[in-house]
PDB file of N, CA and C in Angstrom:
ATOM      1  N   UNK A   1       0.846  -1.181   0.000  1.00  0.00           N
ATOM      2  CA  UNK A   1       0.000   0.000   0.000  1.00  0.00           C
ATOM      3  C   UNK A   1       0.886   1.237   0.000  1.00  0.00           C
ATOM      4  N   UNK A   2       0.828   2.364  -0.944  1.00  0.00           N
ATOM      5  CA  UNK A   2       1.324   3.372  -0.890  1.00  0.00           C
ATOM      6  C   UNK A   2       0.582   4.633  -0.640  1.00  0.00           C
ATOM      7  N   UNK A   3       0.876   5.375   0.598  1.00  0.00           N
ATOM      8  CA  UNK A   3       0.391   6.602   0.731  1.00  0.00           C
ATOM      9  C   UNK A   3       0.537   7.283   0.149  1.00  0.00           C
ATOM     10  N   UNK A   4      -0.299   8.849  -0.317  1.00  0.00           N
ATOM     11  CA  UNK A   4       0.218   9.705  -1.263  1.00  0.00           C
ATOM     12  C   UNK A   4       0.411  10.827   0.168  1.00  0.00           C
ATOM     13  N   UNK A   5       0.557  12.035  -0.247  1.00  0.00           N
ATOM     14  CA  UNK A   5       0.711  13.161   0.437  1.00  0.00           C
ATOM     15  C   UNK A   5      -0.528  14.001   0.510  1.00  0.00           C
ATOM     16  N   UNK A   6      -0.663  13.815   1.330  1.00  0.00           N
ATOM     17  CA  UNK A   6      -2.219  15.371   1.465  1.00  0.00           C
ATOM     18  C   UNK A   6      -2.293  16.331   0.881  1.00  0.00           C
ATOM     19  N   UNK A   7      -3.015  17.104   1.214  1.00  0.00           N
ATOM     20  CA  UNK A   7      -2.782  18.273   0.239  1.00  0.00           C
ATOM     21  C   UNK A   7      -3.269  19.394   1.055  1.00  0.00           C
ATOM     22  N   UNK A   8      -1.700  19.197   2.443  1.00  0.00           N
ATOM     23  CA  UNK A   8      -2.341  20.389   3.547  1.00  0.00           C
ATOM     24  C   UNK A   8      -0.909  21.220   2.975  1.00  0.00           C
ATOM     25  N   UNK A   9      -0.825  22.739   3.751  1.00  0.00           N
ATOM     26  CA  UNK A   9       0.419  23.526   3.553  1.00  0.00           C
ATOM     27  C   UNK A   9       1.041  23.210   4.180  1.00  0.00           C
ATOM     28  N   UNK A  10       2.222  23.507   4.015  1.00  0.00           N
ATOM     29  CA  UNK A  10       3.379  23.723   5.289  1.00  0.00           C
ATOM     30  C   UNK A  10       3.151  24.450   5.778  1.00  0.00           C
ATOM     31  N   UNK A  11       3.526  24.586   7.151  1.00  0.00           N
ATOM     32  CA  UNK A  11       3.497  25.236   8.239  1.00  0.00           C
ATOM     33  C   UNK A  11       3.542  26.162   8.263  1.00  0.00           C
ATOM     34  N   UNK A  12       4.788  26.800   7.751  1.00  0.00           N
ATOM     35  CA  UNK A  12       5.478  28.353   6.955  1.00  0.00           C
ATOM     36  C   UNK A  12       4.432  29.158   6.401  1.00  0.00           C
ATOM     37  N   UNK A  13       3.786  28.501   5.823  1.00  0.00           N
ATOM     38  CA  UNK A  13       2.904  29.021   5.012  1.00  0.00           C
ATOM     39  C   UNK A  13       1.338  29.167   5.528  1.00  0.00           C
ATOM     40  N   UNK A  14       1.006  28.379   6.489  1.00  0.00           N
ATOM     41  CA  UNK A  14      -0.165  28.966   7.081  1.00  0.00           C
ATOM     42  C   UNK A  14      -0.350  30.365   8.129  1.00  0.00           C
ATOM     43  N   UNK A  15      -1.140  31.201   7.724  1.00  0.00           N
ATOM     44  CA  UNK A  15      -1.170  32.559   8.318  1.00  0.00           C
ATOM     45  C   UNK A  15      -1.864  32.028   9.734  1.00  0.00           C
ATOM     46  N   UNK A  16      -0.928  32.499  10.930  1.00  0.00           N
ATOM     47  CA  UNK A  16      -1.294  32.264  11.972  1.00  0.00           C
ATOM     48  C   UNK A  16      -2.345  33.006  12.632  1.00  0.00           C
ATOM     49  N   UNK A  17      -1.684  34.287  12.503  1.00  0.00           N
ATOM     50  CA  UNK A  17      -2.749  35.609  12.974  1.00  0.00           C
ATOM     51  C   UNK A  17      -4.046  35.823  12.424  1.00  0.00           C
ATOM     52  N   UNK A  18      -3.998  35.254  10.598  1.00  0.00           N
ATOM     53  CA  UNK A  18      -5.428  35.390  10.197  1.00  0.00           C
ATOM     54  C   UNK A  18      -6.383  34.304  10.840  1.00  0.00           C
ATOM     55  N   UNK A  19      -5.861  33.520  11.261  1.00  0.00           N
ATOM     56  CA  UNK A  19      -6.461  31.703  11.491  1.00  0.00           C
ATOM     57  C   UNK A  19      -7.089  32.079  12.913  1.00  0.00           C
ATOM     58  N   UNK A  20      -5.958  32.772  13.956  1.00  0.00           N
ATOM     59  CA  UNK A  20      -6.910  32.996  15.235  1.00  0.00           C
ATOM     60  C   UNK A  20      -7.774  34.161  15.016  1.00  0.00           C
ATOM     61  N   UNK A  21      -7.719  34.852  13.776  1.00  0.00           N
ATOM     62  CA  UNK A  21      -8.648  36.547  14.133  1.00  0.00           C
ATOM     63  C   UNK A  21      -9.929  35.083  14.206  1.00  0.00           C
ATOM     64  N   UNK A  22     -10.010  34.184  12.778  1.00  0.00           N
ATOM     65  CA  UNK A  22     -10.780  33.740  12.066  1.00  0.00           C
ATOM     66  C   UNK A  22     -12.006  32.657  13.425  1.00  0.00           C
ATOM     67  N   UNK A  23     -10.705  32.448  14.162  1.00  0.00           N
ATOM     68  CA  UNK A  23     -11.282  31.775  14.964  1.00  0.00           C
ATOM     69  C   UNK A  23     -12.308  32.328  16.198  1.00  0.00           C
ATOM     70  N   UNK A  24     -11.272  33.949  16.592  1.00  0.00           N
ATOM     71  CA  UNK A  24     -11.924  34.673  17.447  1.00  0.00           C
ATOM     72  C   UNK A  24     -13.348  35.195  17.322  1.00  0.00           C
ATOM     73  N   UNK A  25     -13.583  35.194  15.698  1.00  0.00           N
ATOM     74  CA  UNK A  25     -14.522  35.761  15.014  1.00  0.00           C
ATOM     75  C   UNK A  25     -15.791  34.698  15.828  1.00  0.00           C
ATOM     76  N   UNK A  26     -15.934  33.849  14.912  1.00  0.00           N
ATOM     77  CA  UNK A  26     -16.627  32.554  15.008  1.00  0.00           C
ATOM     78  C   UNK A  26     -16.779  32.019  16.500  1.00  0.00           C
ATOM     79  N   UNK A  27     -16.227  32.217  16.996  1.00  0.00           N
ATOM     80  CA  UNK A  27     -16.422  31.942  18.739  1.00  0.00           C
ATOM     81  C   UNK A  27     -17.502  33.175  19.142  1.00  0.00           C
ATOM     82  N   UNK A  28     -17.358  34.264  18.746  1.00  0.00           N
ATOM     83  CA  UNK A  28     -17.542  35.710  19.326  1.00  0.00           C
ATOM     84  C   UNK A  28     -19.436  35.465  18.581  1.00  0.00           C
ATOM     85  N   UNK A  29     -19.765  34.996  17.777  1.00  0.00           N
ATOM     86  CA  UNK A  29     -20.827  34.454  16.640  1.00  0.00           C
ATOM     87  C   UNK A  29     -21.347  33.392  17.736  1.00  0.00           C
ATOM     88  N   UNK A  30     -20.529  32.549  18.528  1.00  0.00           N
ATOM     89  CA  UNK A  30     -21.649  31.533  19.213  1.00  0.00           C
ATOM     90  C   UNK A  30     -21.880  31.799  20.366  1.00  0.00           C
ATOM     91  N   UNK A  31     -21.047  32.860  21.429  1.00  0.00           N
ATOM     92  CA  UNK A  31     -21.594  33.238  22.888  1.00  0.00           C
ATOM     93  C   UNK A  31     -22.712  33.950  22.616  1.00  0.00           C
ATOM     94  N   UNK A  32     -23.478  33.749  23.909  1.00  0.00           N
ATOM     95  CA  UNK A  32     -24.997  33.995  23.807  1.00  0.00           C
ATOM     96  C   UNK A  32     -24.773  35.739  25.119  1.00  0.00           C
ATOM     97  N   UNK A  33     -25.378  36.548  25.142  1.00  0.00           N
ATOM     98  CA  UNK A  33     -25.288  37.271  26.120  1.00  0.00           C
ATOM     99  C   UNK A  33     -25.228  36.858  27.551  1.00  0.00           C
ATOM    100  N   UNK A  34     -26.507  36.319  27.411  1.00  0.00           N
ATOM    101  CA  UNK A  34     -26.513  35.684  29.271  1.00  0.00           C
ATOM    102  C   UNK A  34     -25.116  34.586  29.727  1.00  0.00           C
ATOM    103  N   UNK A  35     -24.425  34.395  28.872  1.00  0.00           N
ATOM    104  CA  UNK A  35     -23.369  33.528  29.025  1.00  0.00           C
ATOM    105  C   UNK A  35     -24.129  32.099  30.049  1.00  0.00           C
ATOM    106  N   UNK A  36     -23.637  32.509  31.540  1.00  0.00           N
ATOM    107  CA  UNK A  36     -23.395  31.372  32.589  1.00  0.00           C
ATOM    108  C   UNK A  36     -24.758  31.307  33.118  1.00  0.00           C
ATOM    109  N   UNK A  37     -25.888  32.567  32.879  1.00  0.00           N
ATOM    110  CA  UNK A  37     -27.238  32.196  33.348  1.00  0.00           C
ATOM    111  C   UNK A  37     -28.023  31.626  33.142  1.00  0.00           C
ATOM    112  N   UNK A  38     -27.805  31.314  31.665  1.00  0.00           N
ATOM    113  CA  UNK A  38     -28.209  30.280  30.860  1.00  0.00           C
ATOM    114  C   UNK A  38     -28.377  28.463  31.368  1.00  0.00           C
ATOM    115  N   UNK A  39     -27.548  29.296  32.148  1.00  0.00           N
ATOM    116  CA  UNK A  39     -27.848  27.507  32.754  1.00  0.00           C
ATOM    117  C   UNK A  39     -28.342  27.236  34.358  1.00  0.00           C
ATOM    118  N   UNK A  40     -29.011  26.322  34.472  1.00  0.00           N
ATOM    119  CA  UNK A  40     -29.740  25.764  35.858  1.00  0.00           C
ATOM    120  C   UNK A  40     -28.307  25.877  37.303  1.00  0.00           C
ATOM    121  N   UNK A  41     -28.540  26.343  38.187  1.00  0.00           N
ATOM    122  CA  UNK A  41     -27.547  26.306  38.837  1.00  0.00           C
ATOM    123  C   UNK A  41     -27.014  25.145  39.806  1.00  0.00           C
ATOM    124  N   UNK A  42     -25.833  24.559  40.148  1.00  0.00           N
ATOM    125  CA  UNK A  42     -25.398  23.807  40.550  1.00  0.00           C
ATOM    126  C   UNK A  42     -25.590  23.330  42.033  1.00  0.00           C
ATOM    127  N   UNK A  43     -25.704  24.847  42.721  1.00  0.00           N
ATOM    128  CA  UNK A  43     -25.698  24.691  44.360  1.00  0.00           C
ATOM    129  C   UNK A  43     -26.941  24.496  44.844  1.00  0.00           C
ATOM    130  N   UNK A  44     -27.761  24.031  44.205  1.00  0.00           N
ATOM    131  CA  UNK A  44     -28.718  23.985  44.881  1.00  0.00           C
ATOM    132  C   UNK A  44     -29.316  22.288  44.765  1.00  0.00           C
ATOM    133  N   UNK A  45     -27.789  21.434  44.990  1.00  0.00           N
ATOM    134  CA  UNK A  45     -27.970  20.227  45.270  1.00  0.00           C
ATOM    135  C   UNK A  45     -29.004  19.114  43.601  1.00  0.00           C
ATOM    136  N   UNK A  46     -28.911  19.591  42.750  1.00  0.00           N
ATOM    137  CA  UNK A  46     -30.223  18.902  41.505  1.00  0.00           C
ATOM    138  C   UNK A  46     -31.703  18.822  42.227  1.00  0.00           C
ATOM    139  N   UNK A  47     -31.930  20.405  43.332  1.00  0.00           N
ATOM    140  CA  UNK A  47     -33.592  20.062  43.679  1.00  0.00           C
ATOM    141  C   UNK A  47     -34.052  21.054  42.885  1.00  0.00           C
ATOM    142  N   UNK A  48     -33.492  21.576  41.854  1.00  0.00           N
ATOM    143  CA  UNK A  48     -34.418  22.854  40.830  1.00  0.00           C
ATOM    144  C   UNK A  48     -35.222  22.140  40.555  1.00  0.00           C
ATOM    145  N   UNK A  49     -36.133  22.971  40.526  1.00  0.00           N
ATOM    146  CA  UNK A  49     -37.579  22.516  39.318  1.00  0.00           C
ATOM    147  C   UNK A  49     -37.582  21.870  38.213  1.00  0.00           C
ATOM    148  N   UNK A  50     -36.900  22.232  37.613  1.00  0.00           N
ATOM    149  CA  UNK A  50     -36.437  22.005  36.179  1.00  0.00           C
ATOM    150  C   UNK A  50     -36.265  20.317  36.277  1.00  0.00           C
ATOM    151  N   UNK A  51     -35.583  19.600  37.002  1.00  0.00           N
ATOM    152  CA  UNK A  51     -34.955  18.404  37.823  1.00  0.00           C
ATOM    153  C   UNK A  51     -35.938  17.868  37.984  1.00  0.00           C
ATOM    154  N   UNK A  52     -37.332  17.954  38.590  1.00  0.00           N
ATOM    155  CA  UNK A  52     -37.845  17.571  39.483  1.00  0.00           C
ATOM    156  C   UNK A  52     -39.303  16.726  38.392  1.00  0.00           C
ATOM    157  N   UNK A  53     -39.533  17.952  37.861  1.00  0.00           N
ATOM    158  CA  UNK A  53     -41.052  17.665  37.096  1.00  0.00           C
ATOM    159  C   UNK A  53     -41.201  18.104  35.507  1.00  0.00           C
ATOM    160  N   UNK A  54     -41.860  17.383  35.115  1.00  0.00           N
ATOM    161  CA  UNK A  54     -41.991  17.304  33.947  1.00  0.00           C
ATOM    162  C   UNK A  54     -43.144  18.260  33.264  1.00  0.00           C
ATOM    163  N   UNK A  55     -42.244  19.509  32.623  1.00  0.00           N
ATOM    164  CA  UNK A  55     -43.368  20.257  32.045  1.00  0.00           C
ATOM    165  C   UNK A  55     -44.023  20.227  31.038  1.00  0.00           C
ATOM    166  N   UNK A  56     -44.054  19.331  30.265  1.00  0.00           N
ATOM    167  CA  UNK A  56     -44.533  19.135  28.730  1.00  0.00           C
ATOM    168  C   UNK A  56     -45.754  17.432  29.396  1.00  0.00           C
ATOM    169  N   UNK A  57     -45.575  16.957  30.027  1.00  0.00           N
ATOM    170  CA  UNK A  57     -46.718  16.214  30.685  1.00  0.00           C
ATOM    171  C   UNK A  57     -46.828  16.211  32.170  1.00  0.00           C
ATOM    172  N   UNK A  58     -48.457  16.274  32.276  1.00  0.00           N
ATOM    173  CA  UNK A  58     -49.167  16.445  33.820  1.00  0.00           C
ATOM    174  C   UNK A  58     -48.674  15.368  34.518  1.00  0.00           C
ATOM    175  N   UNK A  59     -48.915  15.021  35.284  1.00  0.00           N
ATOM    176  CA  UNK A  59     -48.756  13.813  35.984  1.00  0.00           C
ATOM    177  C   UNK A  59     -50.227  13.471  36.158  1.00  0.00           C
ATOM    178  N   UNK A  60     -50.502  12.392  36.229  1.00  0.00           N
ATOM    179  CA  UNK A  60     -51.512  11.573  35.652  1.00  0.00           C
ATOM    180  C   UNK A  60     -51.544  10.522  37.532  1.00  0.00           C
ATOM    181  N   UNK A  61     -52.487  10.880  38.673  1.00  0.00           N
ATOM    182  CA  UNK A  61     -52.544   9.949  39.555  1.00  0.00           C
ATOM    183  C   UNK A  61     -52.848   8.888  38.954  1.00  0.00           C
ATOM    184  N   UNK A  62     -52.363   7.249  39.644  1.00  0.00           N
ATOM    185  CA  UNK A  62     -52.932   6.258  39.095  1.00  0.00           C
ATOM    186  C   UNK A  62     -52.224   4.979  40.187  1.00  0.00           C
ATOM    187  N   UNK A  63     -52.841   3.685  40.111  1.00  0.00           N
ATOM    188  CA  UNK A  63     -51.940   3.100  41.014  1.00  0.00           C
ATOM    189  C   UNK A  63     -50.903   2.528  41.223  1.00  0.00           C
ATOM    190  N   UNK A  64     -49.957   1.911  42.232  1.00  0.00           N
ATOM    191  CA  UNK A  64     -49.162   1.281  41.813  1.00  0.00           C
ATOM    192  C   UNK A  64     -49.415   0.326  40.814  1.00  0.00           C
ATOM    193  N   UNK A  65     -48.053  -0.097  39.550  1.00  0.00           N
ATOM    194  CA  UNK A  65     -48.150  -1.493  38.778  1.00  0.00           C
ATOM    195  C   UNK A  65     -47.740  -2.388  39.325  1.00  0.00           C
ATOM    196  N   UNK A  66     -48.025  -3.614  39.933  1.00  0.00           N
ATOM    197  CA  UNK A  66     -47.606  -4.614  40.331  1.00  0.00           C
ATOM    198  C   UNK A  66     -47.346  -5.760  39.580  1.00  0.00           C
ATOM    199  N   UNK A  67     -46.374  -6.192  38.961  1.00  0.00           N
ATOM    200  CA  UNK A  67     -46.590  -7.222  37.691  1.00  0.00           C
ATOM    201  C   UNK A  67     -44.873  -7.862  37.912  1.00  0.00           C
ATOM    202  N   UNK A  68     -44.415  -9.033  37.315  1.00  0.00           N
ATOM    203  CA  UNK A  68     -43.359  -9.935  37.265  1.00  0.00           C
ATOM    204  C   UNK A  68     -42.846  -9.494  35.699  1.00  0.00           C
ATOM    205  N   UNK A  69     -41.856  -9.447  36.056  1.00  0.00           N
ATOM    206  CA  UNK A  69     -40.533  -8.710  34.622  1.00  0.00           C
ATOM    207  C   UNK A  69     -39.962  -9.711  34.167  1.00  0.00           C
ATOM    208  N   UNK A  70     -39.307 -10.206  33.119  1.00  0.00           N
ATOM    209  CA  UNK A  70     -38.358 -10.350  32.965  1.00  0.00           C
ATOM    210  C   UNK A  70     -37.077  -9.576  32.809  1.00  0.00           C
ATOM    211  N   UNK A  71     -37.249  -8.145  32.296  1.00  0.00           N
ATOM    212  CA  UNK A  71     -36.144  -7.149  32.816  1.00  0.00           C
ATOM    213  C   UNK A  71     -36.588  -5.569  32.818  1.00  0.00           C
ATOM    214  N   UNK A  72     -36.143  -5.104  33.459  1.00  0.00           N
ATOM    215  CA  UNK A  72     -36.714  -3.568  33.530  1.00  0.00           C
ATOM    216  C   UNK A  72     -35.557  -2.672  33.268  1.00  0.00           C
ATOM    217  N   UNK A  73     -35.933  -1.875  32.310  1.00  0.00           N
ATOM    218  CA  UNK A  73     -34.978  -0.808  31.749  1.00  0.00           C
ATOM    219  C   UNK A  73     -35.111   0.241  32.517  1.00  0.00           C
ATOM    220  N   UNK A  74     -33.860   0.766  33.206  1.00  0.00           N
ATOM    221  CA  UNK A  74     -34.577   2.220  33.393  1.00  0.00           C
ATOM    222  C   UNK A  74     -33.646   3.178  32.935  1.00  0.00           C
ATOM    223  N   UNK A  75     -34.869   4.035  32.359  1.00  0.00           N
ATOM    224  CA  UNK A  75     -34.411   5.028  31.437  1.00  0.00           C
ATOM    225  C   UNK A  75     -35.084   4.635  30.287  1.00  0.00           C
ATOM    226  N   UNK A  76     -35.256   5.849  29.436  1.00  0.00           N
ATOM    227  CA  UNK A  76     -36.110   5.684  28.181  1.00  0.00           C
ATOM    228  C   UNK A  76     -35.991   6.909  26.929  1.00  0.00           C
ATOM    229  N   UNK A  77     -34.099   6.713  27.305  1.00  0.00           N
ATOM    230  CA  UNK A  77     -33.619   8.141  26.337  1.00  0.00           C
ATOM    231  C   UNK A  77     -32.678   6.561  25.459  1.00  0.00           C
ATOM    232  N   UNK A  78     -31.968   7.431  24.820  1.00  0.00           N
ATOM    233  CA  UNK A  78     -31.184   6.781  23.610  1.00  0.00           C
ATOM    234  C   UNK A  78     -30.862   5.282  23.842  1.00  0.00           C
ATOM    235  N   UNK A  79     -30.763   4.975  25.771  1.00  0.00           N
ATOM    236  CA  UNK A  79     -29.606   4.050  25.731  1.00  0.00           C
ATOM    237  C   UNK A  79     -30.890   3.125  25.816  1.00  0.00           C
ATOM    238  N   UNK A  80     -32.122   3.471  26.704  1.00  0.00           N
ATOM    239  CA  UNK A  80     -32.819   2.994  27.313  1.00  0.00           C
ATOM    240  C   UNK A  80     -33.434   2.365  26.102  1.00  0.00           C
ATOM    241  N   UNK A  81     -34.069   3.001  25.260  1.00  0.00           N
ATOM    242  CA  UNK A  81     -34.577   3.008  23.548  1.00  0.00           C
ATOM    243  C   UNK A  81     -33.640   1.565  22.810  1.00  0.00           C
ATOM    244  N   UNK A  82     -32.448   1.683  22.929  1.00  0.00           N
ATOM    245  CA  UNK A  82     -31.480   0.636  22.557  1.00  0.00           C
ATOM    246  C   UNK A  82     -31.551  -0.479  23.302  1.00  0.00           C
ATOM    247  N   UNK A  83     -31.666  -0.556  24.211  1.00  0.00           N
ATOM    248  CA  UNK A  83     -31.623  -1.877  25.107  1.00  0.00           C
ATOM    249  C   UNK A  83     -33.379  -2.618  24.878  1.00  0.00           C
ATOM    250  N   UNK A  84     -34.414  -1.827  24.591  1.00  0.00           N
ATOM    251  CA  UNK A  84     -35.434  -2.370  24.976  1.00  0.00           C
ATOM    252  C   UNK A  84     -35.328  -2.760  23.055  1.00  0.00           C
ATOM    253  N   UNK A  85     -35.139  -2.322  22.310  1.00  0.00           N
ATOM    254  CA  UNK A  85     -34.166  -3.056  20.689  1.00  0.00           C
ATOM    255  C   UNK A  85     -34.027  -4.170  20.942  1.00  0.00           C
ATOM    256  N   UNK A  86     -32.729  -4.287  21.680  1.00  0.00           N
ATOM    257  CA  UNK A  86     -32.071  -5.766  21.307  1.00  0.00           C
ATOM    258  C   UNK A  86     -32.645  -6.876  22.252  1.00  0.00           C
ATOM    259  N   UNK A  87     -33.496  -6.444  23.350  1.00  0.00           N
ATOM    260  CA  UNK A  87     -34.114  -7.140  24.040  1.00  0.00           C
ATOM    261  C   UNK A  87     -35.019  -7.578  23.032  1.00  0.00           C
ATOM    262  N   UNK A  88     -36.232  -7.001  22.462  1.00  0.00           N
ATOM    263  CA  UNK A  88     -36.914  -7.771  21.207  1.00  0.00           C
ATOM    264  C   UNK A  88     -36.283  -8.066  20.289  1.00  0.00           C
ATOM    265  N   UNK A  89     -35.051  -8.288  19.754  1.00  0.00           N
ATOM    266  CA  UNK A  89     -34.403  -8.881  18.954  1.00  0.00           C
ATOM    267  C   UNK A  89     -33.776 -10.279  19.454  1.00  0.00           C
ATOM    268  N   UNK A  90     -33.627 -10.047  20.825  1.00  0.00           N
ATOM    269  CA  UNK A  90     -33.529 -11.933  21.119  1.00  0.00           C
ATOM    270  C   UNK A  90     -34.505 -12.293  21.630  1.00  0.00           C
ATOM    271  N   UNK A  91     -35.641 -11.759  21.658  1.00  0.00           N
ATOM    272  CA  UNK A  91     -36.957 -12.720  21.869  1.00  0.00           C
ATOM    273  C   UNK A  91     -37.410 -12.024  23.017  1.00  0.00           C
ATOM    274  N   UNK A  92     -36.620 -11.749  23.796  1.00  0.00           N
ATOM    275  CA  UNK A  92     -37.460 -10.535  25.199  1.00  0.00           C
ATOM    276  C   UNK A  92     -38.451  -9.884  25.080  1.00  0.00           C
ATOM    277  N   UNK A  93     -39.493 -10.476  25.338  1.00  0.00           N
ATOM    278  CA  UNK A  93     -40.878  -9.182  25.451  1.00  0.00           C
ATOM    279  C   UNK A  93     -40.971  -8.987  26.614  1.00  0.00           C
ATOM    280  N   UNK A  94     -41.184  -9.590  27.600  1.00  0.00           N
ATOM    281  CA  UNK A  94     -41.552  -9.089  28.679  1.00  0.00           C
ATOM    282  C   UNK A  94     -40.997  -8.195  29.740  1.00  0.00           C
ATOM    283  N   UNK A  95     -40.748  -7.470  29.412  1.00  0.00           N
ATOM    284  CA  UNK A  95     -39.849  -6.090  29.750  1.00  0.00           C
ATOM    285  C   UNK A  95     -40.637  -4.637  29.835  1.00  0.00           C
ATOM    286  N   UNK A  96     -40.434  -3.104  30.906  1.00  0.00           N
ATOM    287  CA  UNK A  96     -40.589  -2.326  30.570  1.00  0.00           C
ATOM    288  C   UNK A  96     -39.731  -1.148  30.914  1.00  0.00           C
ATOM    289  N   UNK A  97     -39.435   0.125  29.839  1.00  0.00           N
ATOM    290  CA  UNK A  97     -38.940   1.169  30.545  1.00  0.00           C
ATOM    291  C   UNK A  97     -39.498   1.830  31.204  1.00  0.00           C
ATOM    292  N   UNK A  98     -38.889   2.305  31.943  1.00  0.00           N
ATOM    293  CA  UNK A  98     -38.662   2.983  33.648  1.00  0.00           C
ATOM    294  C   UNK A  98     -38.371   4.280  33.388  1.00  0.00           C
ATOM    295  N   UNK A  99     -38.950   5.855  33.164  1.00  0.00           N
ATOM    296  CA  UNK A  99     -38.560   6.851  33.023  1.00  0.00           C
ATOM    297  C   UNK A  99     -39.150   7.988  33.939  1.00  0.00           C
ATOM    298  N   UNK A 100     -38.621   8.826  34.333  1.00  0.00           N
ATOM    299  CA  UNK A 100     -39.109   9.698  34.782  1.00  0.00           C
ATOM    300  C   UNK A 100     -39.904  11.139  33.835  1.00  0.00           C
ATOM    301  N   UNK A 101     -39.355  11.262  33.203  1.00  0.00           N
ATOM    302  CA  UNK A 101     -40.190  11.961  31.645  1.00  0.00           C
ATOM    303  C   UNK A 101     -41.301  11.325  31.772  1.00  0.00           C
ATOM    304  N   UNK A 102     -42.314  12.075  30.969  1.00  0.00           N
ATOM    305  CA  UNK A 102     -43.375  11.594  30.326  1.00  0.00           C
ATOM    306  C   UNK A 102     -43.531  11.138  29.124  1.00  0.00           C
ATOM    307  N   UNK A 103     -42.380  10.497  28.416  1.00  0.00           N
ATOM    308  CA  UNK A 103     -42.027   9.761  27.364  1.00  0.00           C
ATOM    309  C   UNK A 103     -40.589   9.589  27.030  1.00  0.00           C
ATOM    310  N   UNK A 104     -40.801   8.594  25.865  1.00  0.00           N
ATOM    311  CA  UNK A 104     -39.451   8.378  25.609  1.00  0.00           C
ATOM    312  C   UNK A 104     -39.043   9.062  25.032  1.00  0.00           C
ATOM    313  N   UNK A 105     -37.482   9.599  24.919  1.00  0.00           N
ATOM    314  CA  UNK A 105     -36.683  10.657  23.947  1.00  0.00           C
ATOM    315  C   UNK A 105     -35.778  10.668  24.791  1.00  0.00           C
ATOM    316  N   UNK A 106     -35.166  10.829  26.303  1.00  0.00           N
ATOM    317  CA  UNK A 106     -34.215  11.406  26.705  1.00  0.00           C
ATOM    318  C   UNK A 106     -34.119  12.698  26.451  1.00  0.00           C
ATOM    319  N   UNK A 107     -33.008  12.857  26.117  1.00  0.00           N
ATOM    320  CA  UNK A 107     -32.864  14.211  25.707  1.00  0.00           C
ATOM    321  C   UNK A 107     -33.247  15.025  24.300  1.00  0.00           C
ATOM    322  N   UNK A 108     -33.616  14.186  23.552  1.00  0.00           N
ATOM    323  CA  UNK A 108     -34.788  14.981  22.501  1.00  0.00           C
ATOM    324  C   UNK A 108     -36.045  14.954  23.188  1.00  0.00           C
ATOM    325  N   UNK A 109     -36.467  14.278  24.338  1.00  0.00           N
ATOM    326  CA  UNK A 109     -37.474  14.890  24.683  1.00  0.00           C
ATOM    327  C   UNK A 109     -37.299  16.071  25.439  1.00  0.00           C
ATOM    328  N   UNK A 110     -36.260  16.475  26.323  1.00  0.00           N
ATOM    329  CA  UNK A 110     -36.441  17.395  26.964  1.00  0.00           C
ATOM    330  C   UNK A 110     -36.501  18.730  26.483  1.00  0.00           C
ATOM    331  N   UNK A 111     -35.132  18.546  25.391  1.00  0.00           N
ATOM    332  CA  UNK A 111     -34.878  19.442  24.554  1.00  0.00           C
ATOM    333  C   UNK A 111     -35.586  20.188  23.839  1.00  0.00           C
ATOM    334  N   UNK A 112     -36.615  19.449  23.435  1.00  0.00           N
ATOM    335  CA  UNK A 112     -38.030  20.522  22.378  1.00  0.00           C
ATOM    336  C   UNK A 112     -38.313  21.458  22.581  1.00  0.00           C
TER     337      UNK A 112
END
């Protein structure tokens, strides 16, 4: 097997100063104003709201399920979604996910 050569520059030859303006630019294009408020805060242990309950579905009283598994997923985002897959792919039905959401998505559900 023979490699050929890329077809990047030499070193010499790449403009350094234009490359970071280029970069500074494009960074400066994705900070948002609120920067760090933007996000849920840390110290307050994961009891925010946000954490807690699900705003895109009510909660629905109802009773306990009492029933015999053969396996219980919990979680019902990407990984959870994948496992309850290959569980019906070797014959596993009797299984359910376990989520705290009001559906499955994980994080495309929350995200919407």
């Amino acid at each position: 097997m023979t490699c050929t050569l890329s077809d990047v520059p030499a070193a010499d030859a790449i403009d350094i100063p234009a490359l970071k303006a280029k970069y500074r630019e494009e960074r400066a294009r994705r900070m948002r104003a609120d920067a760090q408020e933007q996000y849920a805060p840390s110290d307050d242990n994961l009891t925010h709201d946000t954490y807690e309950h699900d705003p895109y579905t009510p909660i629905v009283p109802r009773d306990a399920i009492d029933e015999d598994l053969d396996v219980l997923v919990m979680g019902a985002g990407w990984s959870g979604v994948q496992s309850a897959v290959y569980l019906r792919k070797m014959g596993v039905t009797n299984f359910r996910n376990v989520d705290h959401a009001g559906d499955f998505g994980g994080t495309w559900y929350w995200n919407r």
